[in-house]
PDB file of N, CA and C in Angstrom:
ATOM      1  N   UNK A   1      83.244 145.916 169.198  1.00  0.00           N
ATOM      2  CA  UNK A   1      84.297 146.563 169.985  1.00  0.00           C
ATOM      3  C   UNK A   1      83.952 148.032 170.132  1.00  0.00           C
ATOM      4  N   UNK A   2      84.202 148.570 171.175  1.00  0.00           N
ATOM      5  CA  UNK A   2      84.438 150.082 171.271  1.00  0.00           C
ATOM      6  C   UNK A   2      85.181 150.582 171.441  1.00  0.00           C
ATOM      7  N   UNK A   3      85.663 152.209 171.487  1.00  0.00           N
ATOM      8  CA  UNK A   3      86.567 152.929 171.379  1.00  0.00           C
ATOM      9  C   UNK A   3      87.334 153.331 172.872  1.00  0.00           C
ATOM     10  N   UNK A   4      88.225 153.241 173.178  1.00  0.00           N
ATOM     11  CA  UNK A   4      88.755 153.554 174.727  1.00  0.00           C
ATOM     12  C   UNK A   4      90.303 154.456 173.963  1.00  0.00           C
ATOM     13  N   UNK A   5      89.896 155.843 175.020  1.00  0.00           N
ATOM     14  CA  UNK A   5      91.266 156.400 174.520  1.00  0.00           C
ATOM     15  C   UNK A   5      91.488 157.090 175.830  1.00  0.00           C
ATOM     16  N   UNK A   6      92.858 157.537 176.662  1.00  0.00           N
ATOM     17  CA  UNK A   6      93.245 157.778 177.455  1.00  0.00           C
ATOM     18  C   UNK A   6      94.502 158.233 177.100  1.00  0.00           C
ATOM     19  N   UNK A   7      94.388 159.931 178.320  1.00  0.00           N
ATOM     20  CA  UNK A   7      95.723 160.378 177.895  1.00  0.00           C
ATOM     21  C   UNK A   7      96.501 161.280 179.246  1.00  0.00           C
ATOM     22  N   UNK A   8      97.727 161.632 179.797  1.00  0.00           N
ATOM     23  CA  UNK A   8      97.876 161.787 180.997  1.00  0.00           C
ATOM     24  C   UNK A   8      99.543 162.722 180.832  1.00  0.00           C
ATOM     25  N   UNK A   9      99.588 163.346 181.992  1.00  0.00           N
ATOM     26  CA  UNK A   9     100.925 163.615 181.883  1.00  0.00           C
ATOM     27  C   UNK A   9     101.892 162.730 182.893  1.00  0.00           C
ATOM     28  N   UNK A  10     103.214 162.624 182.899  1.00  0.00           N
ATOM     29  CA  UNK A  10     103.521 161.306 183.536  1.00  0.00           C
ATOM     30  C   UNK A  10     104.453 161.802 184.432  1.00  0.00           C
ATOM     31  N   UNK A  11     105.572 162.950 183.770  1.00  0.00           N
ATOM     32  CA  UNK A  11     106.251 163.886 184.997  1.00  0.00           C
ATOM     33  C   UNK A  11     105.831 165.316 183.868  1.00  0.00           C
ATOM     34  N   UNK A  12     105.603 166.131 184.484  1.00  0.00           N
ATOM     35  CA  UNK A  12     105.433 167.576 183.792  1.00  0.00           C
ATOM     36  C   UNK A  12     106.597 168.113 183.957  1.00  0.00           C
ATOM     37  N   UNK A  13     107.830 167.886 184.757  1.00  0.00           N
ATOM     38  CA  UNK A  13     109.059 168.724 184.612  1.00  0.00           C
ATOM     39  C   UNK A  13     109.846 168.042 186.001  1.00  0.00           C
ATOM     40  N   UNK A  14     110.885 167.514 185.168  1.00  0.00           N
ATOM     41  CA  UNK A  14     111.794 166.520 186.526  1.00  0.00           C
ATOM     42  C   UNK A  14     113.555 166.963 185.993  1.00  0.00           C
ATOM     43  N   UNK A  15     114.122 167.118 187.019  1.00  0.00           N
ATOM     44  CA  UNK A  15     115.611 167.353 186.573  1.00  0.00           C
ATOM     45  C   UNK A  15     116.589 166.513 186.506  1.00  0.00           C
ATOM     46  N   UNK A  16     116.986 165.458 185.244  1.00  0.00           N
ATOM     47  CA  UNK A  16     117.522 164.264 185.534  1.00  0.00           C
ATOM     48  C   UNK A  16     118.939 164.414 185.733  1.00  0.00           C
ATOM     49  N   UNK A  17     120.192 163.981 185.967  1.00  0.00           N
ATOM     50  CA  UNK A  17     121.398 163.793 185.866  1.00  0.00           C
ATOM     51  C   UNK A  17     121.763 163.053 184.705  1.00  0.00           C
ATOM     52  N   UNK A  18     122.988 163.476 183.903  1.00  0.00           N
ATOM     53  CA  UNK A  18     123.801 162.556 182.879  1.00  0.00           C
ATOM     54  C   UNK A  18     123.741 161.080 183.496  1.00  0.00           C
ATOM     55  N   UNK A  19     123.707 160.805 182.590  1.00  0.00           N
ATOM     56  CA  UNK A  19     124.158 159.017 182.450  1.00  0.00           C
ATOM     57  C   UNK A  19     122.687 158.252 183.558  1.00  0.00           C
ATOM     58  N   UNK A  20     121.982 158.848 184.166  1.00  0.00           N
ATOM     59  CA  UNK A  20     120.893 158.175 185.035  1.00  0.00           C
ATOM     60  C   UNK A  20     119.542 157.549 184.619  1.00  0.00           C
ATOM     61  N   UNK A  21     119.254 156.298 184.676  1.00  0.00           N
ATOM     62  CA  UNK A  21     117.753 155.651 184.102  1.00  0.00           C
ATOM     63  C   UNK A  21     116.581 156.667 184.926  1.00  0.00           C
ATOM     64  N   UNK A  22     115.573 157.033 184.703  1.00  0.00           N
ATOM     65  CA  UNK A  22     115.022 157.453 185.278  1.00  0.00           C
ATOM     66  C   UNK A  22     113.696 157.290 185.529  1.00  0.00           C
ATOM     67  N   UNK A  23     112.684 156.760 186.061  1.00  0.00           N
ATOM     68  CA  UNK A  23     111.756 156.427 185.670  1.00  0.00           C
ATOM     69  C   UNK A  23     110.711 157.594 185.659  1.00  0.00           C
ATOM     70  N   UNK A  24     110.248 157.713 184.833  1.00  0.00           N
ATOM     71  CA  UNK A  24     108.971 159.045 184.450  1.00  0.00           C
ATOM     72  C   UNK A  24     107.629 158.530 184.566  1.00  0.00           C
ATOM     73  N   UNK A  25     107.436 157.074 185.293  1.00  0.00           N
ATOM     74  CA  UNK A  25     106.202 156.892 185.572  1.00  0.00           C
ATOM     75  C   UNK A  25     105.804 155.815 184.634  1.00  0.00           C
ATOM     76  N   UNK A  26     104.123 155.474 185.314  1.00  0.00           N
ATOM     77  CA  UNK A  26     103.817 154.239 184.283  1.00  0.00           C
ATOM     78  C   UNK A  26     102.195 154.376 184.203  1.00  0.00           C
ATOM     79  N   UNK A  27     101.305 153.920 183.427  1.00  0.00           N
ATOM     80  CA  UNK A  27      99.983 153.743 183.434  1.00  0.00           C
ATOM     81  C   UNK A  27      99.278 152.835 182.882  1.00  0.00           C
ATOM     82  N   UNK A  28      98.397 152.602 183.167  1.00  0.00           N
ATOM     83  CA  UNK A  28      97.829 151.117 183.121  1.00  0.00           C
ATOM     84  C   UNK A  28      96.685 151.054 181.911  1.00  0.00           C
ATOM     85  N   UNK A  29      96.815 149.768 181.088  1.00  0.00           N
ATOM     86  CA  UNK A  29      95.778 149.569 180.193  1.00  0.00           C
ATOM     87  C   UNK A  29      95.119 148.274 180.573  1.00  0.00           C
ATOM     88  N   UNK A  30      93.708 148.550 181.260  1.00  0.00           N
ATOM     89  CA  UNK A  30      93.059 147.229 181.791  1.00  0.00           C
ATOM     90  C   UNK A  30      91.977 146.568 181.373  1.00  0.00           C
ATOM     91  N   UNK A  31      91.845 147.134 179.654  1.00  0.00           N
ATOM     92  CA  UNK A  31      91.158 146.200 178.788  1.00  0.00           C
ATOM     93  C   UNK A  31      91.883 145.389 178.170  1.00  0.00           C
ATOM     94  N   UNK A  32      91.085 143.656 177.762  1.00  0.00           N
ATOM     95  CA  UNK A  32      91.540 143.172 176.303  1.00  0.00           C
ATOM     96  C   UNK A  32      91.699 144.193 175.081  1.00  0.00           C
ATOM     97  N   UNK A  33      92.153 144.265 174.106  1.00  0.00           N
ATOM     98  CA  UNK A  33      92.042 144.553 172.702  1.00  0.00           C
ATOM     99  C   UNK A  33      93.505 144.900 172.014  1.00  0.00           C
ATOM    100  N   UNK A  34      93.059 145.630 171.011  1.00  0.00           N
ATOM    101  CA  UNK A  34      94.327 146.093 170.316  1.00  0.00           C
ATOM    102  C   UNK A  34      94.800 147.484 170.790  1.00  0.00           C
ATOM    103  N   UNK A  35      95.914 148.014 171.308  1.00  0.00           N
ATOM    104  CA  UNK A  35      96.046 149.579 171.569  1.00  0.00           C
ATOM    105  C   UNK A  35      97.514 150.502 170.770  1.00  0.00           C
ATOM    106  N   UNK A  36      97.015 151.424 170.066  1.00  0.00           N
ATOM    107  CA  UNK A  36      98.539 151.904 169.698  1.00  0.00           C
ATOM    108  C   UNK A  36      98.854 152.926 171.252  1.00  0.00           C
ATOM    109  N   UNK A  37      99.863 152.412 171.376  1.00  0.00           N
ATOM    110  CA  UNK A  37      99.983 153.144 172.603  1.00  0.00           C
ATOM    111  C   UNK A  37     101.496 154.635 172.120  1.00  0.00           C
ATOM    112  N   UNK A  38     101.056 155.499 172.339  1.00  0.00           N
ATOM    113  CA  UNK A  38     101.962 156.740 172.014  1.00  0.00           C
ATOM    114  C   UNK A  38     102.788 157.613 173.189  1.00  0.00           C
ATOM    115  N   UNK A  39     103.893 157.436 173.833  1.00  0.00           N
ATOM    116  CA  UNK A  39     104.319 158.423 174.566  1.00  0.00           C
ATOM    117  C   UNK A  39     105.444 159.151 174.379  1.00  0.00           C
ATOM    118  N   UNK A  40     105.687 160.423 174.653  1.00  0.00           N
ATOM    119  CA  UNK A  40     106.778 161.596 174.178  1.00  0.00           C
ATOM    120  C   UNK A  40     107.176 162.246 175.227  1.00  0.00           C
ATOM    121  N   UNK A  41     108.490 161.848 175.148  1.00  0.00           N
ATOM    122  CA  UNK A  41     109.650 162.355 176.321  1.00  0.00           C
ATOM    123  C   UNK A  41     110.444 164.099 175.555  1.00  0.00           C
ATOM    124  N   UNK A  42     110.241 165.222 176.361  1.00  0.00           N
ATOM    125  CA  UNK A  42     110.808 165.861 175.875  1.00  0.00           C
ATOM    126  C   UNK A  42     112.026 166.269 177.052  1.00  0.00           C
ATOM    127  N   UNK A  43     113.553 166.295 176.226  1.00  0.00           N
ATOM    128  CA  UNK A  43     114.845 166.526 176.827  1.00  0.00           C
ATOM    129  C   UNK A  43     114.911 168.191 176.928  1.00  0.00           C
ATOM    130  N   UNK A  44     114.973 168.771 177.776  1.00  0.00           N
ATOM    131  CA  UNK A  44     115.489 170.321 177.662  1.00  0.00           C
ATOM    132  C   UNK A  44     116.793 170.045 177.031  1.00  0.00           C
ATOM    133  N   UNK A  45     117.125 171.698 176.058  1.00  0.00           N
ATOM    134  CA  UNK A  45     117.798 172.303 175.531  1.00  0.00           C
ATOM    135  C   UNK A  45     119.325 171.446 175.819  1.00  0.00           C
ATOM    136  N   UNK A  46     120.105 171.117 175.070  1.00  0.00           N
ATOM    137  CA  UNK A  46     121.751 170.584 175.462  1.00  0.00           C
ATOM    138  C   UNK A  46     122.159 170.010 174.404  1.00  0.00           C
ATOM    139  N   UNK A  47     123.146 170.165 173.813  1.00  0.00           N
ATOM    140  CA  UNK A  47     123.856 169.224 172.232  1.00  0.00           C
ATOM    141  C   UNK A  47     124.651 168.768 172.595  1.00  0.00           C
ATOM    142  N   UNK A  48     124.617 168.090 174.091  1.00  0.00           N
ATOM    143  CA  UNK A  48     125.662 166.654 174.141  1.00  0.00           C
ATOM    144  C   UNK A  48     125.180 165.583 174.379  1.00  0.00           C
ATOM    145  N   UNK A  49     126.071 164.545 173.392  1.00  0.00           N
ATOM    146  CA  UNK A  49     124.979 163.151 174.161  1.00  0.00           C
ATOM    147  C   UNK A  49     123.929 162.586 173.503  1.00  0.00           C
ATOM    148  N   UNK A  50     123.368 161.384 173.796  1.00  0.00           N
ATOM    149  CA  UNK A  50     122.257 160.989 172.914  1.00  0.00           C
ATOM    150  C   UNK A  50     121.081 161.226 174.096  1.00  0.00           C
ATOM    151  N   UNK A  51     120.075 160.629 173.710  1.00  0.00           N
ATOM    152  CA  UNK A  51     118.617 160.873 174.006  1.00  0.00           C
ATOM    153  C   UNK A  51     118.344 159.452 174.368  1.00  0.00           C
ATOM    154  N   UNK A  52     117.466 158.833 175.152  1.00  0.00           N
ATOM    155  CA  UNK A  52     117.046 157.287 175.433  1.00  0.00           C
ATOM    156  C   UNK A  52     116.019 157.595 175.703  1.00  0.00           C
ATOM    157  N   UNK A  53     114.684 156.558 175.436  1.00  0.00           N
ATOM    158  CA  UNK A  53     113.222 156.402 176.033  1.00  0.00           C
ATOM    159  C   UNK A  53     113.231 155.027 175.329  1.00  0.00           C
ATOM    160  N   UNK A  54     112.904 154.493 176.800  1.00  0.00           N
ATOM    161  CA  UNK A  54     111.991 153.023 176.676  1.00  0.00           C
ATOM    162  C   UNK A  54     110.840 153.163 177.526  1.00  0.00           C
ATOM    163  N   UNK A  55     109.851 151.789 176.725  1.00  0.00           N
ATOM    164  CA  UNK A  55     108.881 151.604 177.150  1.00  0.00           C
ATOM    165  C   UNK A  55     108.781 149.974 177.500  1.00  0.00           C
ATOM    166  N   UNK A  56     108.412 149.927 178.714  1.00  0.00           N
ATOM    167  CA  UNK A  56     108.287 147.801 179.014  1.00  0.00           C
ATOM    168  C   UNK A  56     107.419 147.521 179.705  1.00  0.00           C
ATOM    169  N   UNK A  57     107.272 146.736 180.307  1.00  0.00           N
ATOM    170  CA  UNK A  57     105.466 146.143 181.271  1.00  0.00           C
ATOM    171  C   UNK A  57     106.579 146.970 182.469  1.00  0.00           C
ATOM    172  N   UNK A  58     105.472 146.903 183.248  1.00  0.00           N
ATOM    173  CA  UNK A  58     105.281 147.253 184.703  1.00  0.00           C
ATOM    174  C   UNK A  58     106.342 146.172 185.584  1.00  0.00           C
ATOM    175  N   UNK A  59     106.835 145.488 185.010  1.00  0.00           N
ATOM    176  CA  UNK A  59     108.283 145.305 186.381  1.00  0.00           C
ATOM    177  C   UNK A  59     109.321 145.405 185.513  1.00  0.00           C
ATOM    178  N   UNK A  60     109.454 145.818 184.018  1.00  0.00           N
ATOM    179  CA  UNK A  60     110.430 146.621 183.390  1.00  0.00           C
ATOM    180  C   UNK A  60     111.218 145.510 182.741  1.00  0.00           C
ATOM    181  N   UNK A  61     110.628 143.947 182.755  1.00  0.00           N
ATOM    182  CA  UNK A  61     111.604 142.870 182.298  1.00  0.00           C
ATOM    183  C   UNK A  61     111.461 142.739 180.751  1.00  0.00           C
ATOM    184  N   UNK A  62     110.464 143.192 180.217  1.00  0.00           N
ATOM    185  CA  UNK A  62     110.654 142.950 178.581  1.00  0.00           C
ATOM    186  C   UNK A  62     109.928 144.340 177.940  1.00  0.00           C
ATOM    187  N   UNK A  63     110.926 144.613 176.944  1.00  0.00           N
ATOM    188  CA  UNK A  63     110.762 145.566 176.009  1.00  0.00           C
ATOM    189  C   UNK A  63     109.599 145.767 175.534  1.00  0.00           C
ATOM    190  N   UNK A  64     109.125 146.322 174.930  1.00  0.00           N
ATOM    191  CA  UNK A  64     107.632 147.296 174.588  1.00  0.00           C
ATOM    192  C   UNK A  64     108.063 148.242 173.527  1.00  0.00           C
ATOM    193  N   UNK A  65     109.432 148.674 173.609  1.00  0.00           N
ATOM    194  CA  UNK A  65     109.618 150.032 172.181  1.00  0.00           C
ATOM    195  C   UNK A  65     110.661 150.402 172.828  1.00  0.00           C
ATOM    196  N   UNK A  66     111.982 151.391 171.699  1.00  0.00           N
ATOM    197  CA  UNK A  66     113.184 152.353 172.366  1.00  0.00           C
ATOM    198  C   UNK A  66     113.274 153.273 171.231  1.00  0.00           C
ATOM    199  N   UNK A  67     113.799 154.402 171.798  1.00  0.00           N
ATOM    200  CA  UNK A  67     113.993 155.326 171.070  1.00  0.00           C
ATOM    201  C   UNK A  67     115.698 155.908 171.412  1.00  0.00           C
ATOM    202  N   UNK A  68     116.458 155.696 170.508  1.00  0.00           N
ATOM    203  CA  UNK A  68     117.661 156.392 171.132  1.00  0.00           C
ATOM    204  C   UNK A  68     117.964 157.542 169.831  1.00  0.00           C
ATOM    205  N   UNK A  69     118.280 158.809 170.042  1.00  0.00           N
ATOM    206  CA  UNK A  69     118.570 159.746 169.277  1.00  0.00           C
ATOM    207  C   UNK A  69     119.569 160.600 169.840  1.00  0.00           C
ATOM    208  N   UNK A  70     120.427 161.143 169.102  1.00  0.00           N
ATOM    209  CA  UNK A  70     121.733 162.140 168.970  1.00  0.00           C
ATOM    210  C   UNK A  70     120.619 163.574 169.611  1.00  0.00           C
ATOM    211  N   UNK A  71     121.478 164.182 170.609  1.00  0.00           N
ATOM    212  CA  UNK A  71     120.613 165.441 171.432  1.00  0.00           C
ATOM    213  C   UNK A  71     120.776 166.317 169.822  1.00  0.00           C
ATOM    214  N   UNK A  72     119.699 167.177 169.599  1.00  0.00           N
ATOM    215  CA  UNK A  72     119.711 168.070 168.909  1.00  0.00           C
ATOM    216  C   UNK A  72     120.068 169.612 169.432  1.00  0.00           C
ATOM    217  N   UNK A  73     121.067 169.950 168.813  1.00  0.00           N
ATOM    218  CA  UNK A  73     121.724 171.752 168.866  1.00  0.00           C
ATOM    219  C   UNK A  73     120.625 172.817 168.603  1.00  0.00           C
ATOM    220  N   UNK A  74     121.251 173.430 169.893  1.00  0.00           N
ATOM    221  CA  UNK A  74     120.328 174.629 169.948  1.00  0.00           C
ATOM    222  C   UNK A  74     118.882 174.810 170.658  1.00  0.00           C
ATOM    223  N   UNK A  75     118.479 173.544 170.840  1.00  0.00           N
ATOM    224  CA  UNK A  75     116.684 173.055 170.620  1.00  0.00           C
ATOM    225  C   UNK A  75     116.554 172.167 172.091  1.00  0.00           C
ATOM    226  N   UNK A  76     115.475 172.056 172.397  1.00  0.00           N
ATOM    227  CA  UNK A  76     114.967 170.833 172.949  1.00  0.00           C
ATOM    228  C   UNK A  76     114.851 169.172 172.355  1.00  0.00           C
ATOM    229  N   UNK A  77     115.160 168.212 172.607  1.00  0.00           N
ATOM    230  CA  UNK A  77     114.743 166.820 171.990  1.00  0.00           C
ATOM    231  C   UNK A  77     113.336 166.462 172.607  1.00  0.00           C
ATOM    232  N   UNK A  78     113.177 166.011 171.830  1.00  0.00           N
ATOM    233  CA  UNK A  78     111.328 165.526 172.072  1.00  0.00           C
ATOM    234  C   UNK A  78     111.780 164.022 170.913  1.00  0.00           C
ATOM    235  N   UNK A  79     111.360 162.871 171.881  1.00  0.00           N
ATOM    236  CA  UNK A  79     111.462 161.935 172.043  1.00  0.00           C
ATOM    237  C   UNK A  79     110.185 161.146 171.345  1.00  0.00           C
ATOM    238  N   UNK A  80     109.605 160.153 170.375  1.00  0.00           N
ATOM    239  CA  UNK A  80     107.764 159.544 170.465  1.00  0.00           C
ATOM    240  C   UNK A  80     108.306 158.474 170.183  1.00  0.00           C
ATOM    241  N   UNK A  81     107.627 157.694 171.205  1.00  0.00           N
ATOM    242  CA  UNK A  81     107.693 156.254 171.292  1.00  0.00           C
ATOM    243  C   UNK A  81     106.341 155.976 170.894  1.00  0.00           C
ATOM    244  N   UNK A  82     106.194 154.587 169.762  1.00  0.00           N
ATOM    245  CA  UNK A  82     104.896 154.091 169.851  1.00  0.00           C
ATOM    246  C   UNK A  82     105.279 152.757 169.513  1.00  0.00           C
ATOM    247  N   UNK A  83     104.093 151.813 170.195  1.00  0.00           N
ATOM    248  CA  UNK A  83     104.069 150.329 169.961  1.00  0.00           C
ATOM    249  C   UNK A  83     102.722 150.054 170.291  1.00  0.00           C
ATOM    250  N   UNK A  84     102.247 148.819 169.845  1.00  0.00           N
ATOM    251  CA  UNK A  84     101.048 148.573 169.696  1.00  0.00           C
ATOM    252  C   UNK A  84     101.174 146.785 171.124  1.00  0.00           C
ATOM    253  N   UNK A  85      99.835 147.049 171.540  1.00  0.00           N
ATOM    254  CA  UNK A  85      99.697 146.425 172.888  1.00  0.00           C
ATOM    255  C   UNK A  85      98.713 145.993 172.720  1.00  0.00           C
ATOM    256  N   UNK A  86      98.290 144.031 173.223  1.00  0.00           N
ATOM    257  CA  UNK A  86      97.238 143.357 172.561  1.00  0.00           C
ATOM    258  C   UNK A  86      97.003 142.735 174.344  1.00  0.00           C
ATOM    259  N   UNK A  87      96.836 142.725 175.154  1.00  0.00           N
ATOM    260  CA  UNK A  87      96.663 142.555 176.714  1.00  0.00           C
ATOM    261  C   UNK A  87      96.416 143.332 177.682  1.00  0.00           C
ATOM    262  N   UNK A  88      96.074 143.553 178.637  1.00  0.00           N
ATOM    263  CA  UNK A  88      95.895 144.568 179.782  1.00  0.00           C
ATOM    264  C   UNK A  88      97.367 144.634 180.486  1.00  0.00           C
ATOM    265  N   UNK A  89      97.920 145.642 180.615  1.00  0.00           N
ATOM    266  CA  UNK A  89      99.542 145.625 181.521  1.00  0.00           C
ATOM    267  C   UNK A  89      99.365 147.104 181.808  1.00  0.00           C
ATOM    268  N   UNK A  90     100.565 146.918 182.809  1.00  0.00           N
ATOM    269  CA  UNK A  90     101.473 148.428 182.919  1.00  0.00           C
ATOM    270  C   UNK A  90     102.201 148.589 182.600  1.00  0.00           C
ATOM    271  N   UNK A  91     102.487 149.599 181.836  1.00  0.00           N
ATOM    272  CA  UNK A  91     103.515 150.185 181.294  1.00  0.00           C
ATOM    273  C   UNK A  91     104.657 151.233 182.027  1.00  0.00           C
ATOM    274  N   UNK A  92     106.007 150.833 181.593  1.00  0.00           N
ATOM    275  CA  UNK A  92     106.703 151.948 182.497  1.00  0.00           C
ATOM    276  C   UNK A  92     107.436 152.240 181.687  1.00  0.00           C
ATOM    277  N   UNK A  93     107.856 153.572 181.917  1.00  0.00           N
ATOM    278  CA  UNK A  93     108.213 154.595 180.831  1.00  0.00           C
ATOM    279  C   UNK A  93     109.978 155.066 181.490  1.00  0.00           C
ATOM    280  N   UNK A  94     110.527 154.616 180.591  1.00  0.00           N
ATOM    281  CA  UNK A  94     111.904 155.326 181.288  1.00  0.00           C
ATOM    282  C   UNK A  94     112.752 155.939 180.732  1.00  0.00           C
ATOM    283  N   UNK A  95     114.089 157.310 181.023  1.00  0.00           N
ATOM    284  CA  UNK A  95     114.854 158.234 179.878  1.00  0.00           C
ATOM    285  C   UNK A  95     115.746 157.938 180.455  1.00  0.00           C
ATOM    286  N   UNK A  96     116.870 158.384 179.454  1.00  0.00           N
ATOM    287  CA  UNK A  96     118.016 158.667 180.373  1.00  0.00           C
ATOM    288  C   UNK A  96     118.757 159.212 178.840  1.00  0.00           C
ATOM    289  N   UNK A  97     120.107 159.979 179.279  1.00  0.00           N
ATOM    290  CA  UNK A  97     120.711 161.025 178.391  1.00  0.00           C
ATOM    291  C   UNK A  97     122.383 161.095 178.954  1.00  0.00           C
ATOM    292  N   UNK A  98     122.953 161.317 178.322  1.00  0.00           N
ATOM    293  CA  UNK A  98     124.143 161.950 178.808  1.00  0.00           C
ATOM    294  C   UNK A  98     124.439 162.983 178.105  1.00  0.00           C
ATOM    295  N   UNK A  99     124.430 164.331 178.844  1.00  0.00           N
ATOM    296  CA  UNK A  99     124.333 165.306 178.369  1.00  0.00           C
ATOM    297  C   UNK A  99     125.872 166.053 179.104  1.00  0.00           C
ATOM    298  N   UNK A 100     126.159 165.496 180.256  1.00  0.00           N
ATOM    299  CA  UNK A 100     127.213 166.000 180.812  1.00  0.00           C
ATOM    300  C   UNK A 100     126.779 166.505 182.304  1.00  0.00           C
ATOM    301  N   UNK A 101     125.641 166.916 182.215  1.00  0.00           N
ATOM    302  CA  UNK A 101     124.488 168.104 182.868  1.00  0.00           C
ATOM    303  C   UNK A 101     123.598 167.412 183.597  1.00  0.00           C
ATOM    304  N   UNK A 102     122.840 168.253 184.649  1.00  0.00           N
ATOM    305  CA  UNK A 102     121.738 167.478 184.748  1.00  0.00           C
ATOM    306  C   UNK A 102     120.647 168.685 183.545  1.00  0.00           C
ATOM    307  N   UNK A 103     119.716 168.159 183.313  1.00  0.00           N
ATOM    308  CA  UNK A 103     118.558 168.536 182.207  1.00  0.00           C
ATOM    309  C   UNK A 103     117.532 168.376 182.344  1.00  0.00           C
ATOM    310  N   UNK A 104     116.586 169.106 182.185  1.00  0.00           N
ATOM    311  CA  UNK A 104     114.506 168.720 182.539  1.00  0.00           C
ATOM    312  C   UNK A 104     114.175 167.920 181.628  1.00  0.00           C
ATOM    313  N   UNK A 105     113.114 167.583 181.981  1.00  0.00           N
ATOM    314  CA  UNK A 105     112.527 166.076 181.013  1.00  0.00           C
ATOM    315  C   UNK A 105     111.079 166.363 181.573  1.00  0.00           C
ATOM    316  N   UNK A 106     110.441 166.486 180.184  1.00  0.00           N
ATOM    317  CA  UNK A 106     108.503 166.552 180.784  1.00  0.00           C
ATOM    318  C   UNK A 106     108.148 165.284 179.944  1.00  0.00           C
ATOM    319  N   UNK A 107     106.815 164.451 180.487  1.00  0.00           N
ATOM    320  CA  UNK A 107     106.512 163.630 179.329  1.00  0.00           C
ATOM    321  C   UNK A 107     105.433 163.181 179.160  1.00  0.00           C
ATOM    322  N   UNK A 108     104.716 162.567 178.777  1.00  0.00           N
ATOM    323  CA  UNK A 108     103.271 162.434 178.056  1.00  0.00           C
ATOM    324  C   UNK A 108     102.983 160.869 177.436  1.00  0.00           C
ATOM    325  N   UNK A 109     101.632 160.871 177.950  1.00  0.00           N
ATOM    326  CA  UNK A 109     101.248 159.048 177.079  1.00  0.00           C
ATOM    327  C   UNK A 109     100.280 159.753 176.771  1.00  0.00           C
ATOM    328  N   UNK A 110      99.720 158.570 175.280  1.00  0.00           N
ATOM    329  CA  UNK A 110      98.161 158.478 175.329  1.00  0.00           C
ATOM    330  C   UNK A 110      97.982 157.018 174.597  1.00  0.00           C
ATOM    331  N   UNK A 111      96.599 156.449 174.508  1.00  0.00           N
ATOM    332  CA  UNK A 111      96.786 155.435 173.940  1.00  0.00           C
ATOM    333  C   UNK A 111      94.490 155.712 173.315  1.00  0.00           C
ATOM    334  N   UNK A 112      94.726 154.259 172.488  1.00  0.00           N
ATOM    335  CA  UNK A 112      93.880 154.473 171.316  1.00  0.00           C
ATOM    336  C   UNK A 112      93.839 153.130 171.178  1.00  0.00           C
ATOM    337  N   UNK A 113      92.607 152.622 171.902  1.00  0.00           N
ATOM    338  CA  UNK A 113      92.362 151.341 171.118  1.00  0.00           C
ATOM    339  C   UNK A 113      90.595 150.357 170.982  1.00  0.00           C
ATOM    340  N   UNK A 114      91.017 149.526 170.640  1.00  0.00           N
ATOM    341  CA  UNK A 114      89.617 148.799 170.687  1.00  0.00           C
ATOM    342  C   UNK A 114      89.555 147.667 171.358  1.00  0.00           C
ATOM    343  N   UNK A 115      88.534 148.132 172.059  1.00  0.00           N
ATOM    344  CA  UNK A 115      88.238 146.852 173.446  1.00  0.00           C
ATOM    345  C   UNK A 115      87.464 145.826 172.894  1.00  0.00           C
ATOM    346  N   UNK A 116      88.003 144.768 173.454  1.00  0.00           N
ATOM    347  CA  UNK A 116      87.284 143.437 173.165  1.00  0.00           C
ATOM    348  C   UNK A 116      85.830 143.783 174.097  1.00  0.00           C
ATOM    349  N   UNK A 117      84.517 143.087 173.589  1.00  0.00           N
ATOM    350  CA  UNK A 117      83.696 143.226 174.708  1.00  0.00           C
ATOM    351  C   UNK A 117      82.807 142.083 175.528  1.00  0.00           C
TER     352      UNK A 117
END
């Protein structure tokens, strides 16, 4: 096996609305093998509301990983999703928050794995 690692930004700065799914994009893993796949949603600044990031294949019908967290005071939330991926798919990456507000959201994949050969 060899080493395949890939890493990307997915929105660099998007302004979401309270209560809205949003999709931040998706990217593709088109080897066999094993992959830890890692991506991090960061919420601008707001202490209302929780935090959401999922991750699912590419038409969004089955789960892959979630992250739901209480917004943190004072600060930005920064979000890391990881799950491990044994097939070639797409992945789509989605947030959503209720903050009251609308709020920026930047976010980030990378993944790390070993290709069948």
């Amino acid at each position: 096996a060899n080493i395949e690692y890939s890493a990307g930004t997915l929105m660099s700065s998007v302004s979401v609305g309270s209560g809205v799914l949003r999709d931040m994009g998706q990217f593709t893993i088109t080897s066999s093998g094993l992959y830890i796949v890692i991506v991090n949603v960061t919420f601008g600044s707001n202490a209302t509301g929780y935090r959401q990031v999922e991750l699912s294949n590419s038409s969004g019908r089955a789960s892959l990983g979630q992250v739901v967290q209480q917004a943190a005071s004072g600060a930005a939330t920064r979000l890391q999703v990881v799950t491990f991926v044994t097939s070639p798919m797409g992945i789509l990456v989605t947030a959503k928050h209720t903050a009251g507000t609308d709020i920026n959201l930047t976010s980030s994949y990378r993944y790390i794995g070993l290709k069948t050969l």
